[in-house]
N, C-alpha and C. Protein backbone atom coordinates (compact mmCIF):
# COMPACT_ATOMS: atom_id res chain seq x y z
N UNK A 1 0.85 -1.18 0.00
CA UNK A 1 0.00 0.00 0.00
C UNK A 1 0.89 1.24 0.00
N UNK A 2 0.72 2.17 -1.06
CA UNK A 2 1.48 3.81 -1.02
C UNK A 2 1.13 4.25 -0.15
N UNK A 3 2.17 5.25 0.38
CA UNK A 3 1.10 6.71 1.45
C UNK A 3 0.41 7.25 0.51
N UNK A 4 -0.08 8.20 1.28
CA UNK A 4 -0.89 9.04 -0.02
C UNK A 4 -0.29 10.68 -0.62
N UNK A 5 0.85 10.58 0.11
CA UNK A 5 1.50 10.86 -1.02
C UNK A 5 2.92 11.12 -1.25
N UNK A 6 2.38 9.80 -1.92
CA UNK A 6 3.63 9.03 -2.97
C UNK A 6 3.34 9.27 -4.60
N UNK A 7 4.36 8.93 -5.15
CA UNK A 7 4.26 8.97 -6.61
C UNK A 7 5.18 7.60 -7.10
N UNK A 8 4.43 6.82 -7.41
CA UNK A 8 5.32 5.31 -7.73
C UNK A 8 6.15 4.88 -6.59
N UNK A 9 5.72 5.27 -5.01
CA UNK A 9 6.30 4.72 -4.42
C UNK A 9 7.62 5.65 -3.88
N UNK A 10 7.81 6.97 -4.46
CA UNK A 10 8.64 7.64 -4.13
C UNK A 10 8.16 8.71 -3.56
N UNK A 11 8.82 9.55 -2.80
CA UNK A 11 8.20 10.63 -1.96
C UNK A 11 7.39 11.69 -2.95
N UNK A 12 6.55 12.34 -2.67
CA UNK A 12 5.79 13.58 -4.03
C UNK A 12 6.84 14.35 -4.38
N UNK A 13 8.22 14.64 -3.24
CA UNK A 13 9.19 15.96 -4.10
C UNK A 13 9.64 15.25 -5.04
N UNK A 14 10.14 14.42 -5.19
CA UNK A 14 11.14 13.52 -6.36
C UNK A 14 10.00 13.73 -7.50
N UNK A 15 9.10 13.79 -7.75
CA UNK A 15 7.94 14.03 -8.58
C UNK A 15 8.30 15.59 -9.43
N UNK A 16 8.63 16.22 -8.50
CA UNK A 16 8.54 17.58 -8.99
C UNK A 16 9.91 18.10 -9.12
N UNK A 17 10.34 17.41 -8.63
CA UNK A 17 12.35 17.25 -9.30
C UNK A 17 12.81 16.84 -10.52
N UNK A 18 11.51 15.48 -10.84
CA UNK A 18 12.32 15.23 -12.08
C UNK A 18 11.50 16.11 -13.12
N UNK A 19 10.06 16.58 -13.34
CA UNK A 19 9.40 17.14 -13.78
C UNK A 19 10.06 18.79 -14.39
N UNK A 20 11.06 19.49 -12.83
CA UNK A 20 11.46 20.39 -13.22
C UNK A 20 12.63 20.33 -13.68
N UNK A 21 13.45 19.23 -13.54
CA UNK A 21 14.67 18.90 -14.15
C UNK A 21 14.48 18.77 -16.45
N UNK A 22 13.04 17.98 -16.14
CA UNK A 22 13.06 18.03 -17.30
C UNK A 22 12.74 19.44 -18.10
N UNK A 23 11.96 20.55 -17.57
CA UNK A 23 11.59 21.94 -18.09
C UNK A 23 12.59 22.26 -18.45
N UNK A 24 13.94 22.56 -17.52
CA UNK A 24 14.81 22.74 -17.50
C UNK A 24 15.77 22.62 -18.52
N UNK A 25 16.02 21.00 -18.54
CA UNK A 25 16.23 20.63 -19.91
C UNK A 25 15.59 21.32 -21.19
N UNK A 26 14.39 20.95 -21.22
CA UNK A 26 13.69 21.45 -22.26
C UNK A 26 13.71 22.54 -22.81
N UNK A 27 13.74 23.71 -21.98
CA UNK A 27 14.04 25.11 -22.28
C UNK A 27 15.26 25.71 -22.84
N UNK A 28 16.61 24.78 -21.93
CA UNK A 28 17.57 25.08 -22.55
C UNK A 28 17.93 24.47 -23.96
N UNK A 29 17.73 23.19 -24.07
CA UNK A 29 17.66 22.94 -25.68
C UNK A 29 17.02 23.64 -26.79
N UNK A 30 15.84 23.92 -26.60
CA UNK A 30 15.12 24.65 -27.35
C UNK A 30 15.55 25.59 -27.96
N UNK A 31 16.06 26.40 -26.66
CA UNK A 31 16.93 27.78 -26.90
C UNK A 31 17.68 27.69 -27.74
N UNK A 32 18.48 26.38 -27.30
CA UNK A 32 20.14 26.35 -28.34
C UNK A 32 19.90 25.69 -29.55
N UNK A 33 18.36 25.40 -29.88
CA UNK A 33 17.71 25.26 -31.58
C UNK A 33 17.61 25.90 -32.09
N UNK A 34 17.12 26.99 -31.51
CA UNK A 34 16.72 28.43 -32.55
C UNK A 34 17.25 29.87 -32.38
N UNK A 35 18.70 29.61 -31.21
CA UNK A 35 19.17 30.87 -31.39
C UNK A 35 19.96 31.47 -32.33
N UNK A 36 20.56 30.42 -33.07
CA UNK A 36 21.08 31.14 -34.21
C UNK A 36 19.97 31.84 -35.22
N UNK A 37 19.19 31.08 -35.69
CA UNK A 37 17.99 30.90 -36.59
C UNK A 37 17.45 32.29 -36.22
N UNK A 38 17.38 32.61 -34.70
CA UNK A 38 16.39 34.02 -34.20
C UNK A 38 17.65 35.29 -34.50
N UNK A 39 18.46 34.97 -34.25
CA UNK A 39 19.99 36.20 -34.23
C UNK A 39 20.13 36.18 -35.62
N UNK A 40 19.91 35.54 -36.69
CA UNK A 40 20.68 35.66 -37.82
C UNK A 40 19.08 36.23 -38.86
N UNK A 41 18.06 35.44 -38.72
CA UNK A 41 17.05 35.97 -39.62
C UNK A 41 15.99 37.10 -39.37
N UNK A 42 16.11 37.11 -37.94
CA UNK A 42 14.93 38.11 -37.52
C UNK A 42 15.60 39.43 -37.02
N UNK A 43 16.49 39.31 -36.36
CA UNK A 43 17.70 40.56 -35.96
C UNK A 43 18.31 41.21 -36.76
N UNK A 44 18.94 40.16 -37.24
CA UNK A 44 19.78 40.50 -38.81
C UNK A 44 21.25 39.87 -38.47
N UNK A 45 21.54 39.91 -37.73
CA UNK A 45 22.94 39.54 -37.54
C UNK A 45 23.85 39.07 -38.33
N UNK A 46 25.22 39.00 -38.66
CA UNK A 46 25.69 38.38 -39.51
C UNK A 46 26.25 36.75 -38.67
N UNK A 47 26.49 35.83 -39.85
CA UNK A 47 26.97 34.68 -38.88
C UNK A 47 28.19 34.64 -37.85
N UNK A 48 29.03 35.62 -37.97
CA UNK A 48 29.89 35.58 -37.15
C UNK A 48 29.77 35.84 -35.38
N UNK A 49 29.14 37.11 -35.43
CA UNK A 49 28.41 37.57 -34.50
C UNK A 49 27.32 36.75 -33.77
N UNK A 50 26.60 36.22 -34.99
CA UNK A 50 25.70 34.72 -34.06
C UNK A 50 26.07 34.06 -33.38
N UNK A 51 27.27 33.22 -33.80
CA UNK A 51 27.75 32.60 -33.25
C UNK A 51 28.40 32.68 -32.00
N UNK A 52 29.55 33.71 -31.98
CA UNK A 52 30.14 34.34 -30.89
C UNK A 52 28.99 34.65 -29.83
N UNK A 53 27.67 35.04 -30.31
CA UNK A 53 26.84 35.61 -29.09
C UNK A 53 26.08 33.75 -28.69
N UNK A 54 26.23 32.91 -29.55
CA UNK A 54 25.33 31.86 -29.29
C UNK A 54 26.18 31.24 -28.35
N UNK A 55 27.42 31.01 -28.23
CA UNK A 55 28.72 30.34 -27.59
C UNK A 55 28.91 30.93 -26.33
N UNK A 56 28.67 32.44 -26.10
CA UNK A 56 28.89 32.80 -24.98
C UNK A 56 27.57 32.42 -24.15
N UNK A 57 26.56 32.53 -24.98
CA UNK A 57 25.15 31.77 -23.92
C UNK A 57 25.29 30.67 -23.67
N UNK A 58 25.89 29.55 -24.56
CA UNK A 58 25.81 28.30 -23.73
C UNK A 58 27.13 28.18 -22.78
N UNK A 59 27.90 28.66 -22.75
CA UNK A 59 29.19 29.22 -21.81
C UNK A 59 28.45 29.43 -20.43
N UNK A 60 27.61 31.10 -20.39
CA UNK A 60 27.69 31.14 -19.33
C UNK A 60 26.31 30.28 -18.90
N UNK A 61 25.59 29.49 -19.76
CA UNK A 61 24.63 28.85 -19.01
C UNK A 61 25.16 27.57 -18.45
N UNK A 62 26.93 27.16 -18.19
CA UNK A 62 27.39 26.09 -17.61
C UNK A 62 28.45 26.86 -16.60
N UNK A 63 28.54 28.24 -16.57
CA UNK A 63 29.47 28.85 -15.61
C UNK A 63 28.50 29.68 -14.85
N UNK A 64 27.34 29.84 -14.80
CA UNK A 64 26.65 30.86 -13.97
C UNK A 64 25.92 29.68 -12.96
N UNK A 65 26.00 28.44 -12.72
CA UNK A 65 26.11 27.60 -11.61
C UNK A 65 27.14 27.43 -10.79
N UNK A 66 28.01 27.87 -11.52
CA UNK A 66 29.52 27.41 -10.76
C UNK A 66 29.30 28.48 -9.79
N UNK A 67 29.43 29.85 -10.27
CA UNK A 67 29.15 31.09 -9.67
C UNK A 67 28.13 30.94 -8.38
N UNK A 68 26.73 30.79 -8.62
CA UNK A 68 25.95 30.67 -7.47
C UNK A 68 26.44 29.75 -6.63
N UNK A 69 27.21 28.56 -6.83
CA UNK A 69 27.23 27.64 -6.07
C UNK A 69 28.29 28.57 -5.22
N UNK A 70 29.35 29.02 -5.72
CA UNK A 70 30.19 29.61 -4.93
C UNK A 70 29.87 30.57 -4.07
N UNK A 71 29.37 31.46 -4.42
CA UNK A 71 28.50 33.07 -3.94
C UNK A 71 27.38 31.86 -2.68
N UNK A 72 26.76 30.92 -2.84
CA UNK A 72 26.66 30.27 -2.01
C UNK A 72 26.84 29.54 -0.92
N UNK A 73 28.05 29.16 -1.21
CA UNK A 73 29.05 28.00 -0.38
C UNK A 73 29.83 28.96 0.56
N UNK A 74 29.94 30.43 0.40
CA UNK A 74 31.05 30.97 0.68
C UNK A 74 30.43 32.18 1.01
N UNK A 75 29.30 32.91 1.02
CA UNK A 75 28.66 33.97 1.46
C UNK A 75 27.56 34.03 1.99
N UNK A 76 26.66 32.97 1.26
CA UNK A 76 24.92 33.37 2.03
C UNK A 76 24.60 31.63 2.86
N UNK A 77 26.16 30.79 2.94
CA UNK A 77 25.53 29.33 3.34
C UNK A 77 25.36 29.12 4.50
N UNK A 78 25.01 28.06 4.84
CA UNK A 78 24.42 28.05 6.76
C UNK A 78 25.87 27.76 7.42
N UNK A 79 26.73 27.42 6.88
CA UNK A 79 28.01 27.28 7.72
C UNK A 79 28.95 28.47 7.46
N UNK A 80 28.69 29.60 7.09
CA UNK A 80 29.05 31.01 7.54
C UNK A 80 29.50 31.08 8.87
């Protein structure tokens, strides 16, 4: 017998972890489908510039965790 609330047997947060893990996912791929496509045909951009601006978004969308984690770990964390 589940509690009531469970989700397959797992607690309800794990439910909404993997749910937002996947948005997550989802959003950022998406992005990195059509940002050239949006910078180069609707903006105008030339390809060089696309690119350079498309590279630095997926850049800092794998260095602006590092950042919070730090600004975290080291300024606002409970072992301050």
């Amino acid at each position: 017998m589940s509690k009531p609330w469970s989700c397959f047997g797992y607690p309800l947060s794990i439910f909404f972890i993997v749910v937002n893990e996947f948005c997550e996912r989802f959003s950022y791929y998406g992005m990195r489908a059509i940002l050239i496509l949006y910078f180069t045909n609707f903006i105008g951009w030339d390809d060089n510039l696309s690119t350079a601006i498309y590279h630095t978004f997926v850049a800092l969308c794998y260095l602006t965790p590092i950042l919070g984690a730090l600004i975290a770990d080291s300024w606002l964390g409970k072992f301050k």
